[in-house]
PDB file of N, CA and C in Angstrom:
ATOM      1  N   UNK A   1      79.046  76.784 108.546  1.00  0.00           N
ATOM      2  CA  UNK A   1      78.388  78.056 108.351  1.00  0.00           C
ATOM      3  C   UNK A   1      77.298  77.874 107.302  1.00  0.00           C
ATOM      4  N   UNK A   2      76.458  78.311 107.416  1.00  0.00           N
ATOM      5  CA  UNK A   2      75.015  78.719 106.850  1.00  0.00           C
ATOM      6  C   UNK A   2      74.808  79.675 106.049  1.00  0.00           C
ATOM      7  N   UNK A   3      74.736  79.637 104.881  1.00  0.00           N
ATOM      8  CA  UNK A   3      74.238  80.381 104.249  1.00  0.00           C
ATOM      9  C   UNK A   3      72.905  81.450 104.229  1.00  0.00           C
ATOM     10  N   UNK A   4      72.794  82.629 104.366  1.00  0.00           N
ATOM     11  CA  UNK A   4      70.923  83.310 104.699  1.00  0.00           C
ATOM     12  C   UNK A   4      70.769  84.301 103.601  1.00  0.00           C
ATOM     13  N   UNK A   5      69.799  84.660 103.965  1.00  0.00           N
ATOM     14  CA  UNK A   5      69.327  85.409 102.620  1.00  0.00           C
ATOM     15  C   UNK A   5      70.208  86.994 103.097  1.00  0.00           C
ATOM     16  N   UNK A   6      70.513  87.505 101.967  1.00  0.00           N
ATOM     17  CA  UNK A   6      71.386  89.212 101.879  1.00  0.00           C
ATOM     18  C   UNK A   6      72.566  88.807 102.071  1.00  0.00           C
ATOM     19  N   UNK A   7      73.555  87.284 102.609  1.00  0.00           N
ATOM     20  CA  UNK A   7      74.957  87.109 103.045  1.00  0.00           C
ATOM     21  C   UNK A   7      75.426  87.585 101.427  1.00  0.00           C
ATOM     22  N   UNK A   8      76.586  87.999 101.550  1.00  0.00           N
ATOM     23  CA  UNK A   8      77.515  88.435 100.063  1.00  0.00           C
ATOM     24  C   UNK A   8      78.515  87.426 100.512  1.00  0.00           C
ATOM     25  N   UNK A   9      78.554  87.098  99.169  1.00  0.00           N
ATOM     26  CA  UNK A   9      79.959  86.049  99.043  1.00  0.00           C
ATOM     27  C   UNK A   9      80.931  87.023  97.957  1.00  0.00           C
ATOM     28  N   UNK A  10      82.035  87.178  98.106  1.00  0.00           N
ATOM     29  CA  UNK A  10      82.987  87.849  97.043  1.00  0.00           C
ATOM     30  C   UNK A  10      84.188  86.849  96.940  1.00  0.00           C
ATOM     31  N   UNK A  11      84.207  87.288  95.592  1.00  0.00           N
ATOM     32  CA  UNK A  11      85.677  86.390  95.113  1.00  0.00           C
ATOM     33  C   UNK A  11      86.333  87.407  94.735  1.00  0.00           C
ATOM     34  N   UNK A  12      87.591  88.212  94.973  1.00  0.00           N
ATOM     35  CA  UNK A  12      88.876  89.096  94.157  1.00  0.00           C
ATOM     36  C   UNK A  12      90.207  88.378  93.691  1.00  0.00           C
ATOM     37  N   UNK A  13      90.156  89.050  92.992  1.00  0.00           N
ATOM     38  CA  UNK A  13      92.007  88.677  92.419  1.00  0.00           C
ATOM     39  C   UNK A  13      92.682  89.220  93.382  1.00  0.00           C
ATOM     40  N   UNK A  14      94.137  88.907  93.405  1.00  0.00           N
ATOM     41  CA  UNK A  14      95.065  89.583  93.955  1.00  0.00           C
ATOM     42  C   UNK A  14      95.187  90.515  93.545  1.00  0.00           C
ATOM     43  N   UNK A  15      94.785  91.603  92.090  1.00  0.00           N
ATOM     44  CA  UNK A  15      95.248  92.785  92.161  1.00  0.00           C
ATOM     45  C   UNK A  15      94.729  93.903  92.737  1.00  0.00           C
ATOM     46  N   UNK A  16      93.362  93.476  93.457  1.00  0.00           N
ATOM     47  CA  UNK A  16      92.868  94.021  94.547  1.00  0.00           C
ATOM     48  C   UNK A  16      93.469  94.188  95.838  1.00  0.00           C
ATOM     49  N   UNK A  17      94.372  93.332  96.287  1.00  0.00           N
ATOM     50  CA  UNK A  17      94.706  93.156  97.438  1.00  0.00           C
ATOM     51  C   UNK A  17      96.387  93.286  97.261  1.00  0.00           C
ATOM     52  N   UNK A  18      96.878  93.182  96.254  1.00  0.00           N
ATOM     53  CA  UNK A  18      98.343  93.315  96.119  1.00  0.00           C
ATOM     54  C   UNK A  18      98.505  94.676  95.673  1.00  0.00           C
ATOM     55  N   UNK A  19      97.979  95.531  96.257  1.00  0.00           N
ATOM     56  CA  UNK A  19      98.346  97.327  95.799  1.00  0.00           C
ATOM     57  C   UNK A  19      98.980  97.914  96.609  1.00  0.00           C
ATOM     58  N   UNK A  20      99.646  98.382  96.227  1.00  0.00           N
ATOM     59  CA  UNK A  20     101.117  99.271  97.175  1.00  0.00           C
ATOM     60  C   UNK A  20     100.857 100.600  97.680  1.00  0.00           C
ATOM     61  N   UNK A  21     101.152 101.472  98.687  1.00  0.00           N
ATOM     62  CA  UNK A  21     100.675 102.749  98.716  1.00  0.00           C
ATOM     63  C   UNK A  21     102.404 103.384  98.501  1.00  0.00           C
ATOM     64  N   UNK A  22     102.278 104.374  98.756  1.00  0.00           N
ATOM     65  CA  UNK A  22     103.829 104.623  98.333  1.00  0.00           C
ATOM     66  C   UNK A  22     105.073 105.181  99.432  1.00  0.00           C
ATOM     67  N   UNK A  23     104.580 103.851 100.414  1.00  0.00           N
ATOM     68  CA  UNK A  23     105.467 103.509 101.322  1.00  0.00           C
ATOM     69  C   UNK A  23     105.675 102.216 101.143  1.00  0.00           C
ATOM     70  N   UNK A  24     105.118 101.243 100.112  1.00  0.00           N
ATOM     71  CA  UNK A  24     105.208 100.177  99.561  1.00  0.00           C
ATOM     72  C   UNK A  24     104.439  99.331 100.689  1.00  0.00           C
ATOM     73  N   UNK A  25     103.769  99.603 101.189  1.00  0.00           N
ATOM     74  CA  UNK A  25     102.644  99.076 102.054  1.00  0.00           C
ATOM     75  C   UNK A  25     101.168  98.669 101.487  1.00  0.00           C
ATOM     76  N   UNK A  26     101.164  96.963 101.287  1.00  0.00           N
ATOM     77  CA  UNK A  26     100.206  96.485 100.725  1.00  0.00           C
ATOM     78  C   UNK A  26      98.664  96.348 101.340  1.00  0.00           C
ATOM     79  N   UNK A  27      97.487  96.862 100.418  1.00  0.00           N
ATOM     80  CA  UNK A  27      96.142  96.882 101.027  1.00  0.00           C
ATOM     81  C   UNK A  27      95.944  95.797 101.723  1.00  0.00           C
ATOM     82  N   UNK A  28      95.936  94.619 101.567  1.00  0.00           N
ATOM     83  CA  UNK A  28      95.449  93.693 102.211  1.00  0.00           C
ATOM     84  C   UNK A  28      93.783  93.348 101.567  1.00  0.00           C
ATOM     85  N   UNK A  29      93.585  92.400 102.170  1.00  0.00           N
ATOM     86  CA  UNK A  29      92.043  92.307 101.780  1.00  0.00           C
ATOM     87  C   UNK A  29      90.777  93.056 103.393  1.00  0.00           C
ATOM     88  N   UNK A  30      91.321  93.376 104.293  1.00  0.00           N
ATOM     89  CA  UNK A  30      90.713  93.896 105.610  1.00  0.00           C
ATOM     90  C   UNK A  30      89.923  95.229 104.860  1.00  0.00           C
ATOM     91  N   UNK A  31      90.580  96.383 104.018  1.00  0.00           N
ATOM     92  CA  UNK A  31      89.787  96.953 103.947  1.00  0.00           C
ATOM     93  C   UNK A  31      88.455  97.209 102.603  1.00  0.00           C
ATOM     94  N   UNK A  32      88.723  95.250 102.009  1.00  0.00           N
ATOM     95  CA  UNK A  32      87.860  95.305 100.813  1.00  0.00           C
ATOM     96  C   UNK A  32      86.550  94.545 101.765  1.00  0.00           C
ATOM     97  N   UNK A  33      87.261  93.377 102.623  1.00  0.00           N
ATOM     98  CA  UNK A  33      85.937  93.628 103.335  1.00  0.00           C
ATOM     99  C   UNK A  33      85.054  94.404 104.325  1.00  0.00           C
ATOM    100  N   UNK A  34      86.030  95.341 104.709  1.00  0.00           N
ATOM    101  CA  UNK A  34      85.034  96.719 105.601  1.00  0.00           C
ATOM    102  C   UNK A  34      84.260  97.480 104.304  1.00  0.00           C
ATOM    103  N   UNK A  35      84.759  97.327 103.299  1.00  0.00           N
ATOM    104  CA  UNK A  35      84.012  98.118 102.418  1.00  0.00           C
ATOM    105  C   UNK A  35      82.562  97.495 101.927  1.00  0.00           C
ATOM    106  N   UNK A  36      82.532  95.729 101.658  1.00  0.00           N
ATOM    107  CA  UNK A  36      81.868  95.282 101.652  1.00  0.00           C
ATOM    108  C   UNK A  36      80.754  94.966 102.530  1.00  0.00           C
ATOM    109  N   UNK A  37      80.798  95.056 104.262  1.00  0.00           N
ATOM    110  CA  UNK A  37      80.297  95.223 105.133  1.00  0.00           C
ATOM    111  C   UNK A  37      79.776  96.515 105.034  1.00  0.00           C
ATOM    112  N   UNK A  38      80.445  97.560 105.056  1.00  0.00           N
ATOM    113  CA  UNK A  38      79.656  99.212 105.457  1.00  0.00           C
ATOM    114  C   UNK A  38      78.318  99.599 104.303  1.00  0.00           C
ATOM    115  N   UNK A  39      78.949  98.620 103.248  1.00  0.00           N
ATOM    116  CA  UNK A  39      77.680  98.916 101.463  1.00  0.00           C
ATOM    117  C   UNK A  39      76.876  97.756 101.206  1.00  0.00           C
ATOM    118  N   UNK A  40      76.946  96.939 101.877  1.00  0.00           N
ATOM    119  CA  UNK A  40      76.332  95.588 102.146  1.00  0.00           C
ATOM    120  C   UNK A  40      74.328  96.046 101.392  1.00  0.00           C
ATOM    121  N   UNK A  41      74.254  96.901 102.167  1.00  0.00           N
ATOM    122  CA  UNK A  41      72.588  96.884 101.401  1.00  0.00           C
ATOM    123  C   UNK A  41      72.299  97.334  99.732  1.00  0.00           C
ATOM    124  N   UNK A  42      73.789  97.593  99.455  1.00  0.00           N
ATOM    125  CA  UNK A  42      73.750  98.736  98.242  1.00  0.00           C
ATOM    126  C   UNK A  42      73.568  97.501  96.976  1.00  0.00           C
ATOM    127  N   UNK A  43      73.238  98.280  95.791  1.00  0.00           N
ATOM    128  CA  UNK A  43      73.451  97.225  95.372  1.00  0.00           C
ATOM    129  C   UNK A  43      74.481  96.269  94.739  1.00  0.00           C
ATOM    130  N   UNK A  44      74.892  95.612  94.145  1.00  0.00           N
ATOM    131  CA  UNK A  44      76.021  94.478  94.241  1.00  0.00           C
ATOM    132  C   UNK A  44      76.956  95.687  92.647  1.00  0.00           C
ATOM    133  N   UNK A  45      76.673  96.129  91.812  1.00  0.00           N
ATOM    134  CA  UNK A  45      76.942  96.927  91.301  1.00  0.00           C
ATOM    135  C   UNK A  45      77.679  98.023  92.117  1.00  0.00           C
ATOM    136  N   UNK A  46      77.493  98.675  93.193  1.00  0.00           N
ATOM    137  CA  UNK A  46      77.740  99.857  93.634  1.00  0.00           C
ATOM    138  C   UNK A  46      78.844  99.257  94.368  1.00  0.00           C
ATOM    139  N   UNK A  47      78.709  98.458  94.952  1.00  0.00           N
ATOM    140  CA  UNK A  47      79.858  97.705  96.016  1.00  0.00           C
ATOM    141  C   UNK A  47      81.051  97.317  95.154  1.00  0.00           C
ATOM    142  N   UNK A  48      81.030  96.766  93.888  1.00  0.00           N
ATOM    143  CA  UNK A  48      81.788  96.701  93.371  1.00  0.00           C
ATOM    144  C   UNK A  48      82.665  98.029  92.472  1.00  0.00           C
ATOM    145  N   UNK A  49      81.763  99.156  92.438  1.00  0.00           N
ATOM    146  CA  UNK A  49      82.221 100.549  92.504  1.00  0.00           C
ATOM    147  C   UNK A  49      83.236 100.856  93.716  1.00  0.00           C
ATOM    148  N   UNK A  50      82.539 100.407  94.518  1.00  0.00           N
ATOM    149  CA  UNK A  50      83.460 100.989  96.127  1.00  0.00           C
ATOM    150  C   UNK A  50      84.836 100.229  96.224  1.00  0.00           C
ATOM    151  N   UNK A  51      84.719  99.253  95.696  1.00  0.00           N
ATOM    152  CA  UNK A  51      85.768  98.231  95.831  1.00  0.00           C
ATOM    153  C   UNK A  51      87.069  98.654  95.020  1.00  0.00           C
ATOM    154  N   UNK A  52      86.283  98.991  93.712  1.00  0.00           N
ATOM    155  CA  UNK A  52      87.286  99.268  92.652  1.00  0.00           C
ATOM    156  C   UNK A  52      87.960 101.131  93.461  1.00  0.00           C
ATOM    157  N   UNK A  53      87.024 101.704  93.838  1.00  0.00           N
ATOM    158  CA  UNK A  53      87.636 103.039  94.394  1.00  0.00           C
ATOM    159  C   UNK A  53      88.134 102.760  95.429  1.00  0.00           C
ATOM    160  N   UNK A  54      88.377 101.969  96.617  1.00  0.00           N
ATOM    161  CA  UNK A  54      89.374 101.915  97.478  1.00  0.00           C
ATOM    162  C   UNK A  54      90.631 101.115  97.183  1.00  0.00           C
ATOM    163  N   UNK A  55      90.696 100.473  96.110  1.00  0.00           N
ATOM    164  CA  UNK A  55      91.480 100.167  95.845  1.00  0.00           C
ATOM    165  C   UNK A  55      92.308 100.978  94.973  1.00  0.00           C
ATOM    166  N   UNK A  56      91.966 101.680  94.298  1.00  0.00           N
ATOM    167  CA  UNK A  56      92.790 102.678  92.952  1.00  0.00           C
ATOM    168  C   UNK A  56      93.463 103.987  94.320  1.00  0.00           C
ATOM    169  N   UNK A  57      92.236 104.446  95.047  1.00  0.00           N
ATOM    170  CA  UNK A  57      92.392 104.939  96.224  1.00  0.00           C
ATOM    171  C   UNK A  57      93.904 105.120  96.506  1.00  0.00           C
ATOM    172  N   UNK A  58      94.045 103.835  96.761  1.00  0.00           N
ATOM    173  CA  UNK A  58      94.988 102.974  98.356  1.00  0.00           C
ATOM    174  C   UNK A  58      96.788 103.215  97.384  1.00  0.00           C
ATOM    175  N   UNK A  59      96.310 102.816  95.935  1.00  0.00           N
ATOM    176  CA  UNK A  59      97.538 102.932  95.162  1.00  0.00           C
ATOM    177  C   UNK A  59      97.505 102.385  93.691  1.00  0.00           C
ATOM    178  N   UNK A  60      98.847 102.389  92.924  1.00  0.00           N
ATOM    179  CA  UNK A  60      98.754 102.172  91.602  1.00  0.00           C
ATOM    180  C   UNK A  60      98.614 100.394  91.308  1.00  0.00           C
ATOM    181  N   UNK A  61      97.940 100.624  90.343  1.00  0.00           N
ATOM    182  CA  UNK A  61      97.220  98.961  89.666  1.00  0.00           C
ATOM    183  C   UNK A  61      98.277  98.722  89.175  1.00  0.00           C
ATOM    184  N   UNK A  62      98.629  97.893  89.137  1.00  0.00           N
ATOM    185  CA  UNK A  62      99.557  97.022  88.364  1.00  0.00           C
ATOM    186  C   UNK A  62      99.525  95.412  87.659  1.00  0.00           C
ATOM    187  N   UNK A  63      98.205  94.978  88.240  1.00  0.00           N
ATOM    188  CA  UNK A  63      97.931  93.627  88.025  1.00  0.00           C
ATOM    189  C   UNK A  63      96.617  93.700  87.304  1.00  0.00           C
ATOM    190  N   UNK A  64      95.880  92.827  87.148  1.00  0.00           N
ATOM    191  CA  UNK A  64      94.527  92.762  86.823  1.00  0.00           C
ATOM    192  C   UNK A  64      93.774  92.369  87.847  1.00  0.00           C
ATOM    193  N   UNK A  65      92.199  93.047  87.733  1.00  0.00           N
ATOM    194  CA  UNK A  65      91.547  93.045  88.973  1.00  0.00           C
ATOM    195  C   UNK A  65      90.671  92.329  88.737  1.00  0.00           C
ATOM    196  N   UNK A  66      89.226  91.600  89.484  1.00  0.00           N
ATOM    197  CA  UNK A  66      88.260  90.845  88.947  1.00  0.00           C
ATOM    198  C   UNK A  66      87.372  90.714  90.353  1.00  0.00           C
ATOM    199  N   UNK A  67      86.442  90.777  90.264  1.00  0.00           N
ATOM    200  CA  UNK A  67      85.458  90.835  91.344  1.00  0.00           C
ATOM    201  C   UNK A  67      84.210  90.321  91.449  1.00  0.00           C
ATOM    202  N   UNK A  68      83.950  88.964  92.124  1.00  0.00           N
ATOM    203  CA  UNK A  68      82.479  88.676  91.368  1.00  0.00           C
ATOM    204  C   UNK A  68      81.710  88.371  93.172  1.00  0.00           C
ATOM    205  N   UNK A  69      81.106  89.199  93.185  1.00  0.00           N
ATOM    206  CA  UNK A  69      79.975  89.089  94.109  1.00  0.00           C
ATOM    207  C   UNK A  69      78.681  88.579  93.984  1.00  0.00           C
ATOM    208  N   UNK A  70      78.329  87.489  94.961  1.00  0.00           N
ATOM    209  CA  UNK A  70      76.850  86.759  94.987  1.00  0.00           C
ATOM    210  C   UNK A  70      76.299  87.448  96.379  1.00  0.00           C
ATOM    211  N   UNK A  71      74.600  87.598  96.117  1.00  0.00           N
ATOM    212  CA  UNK A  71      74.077  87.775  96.843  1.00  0.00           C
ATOM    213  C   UNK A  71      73.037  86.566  97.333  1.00  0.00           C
ATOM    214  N   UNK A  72      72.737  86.103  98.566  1.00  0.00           N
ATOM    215  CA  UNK A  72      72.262  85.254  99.031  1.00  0.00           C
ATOM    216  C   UNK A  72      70.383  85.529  98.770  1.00  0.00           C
ATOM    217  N   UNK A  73      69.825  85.043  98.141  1.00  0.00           N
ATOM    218  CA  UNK A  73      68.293  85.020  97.643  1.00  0.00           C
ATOM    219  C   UNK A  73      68.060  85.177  98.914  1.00  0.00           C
TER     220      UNK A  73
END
């Protein structure tokens, strides 16, 4: 795979993806990348807004979170 210009690369912790809703049903990472896909033009700031709100969203934090997004020049 090829790298192009606008591709986003993201790195998360698990405490993004290890969040429980309260049926004890874990997010997964599927809907950090639909989130990242649907805000894709936004800027890398805002996406990481969206990220952090579907995740708090989805259920309670319990871990530490970390999020570092590159944008392709």
């Amino acid at each position: 795979m090829t790298a192009r210009s606008g591709d986003i690369y993201a790195l998360v912790t698990d405490g993004f993806t290890e969040v429980f809703d309260a049926n004890d049903s874990e997010l997964g990472l599927d809907p950090l990348k639909e989130t990242i896909r649907v805000h894709a033009s936004r800027q890398l700031s805002d996406i990481v807004g969206r990220i952090v709100d579907v995740s708090r969203g989805y259920g309670l934090q319990r871990d530490d979170q970390t999020v570092l997004l590159i944008r392709m020049a």
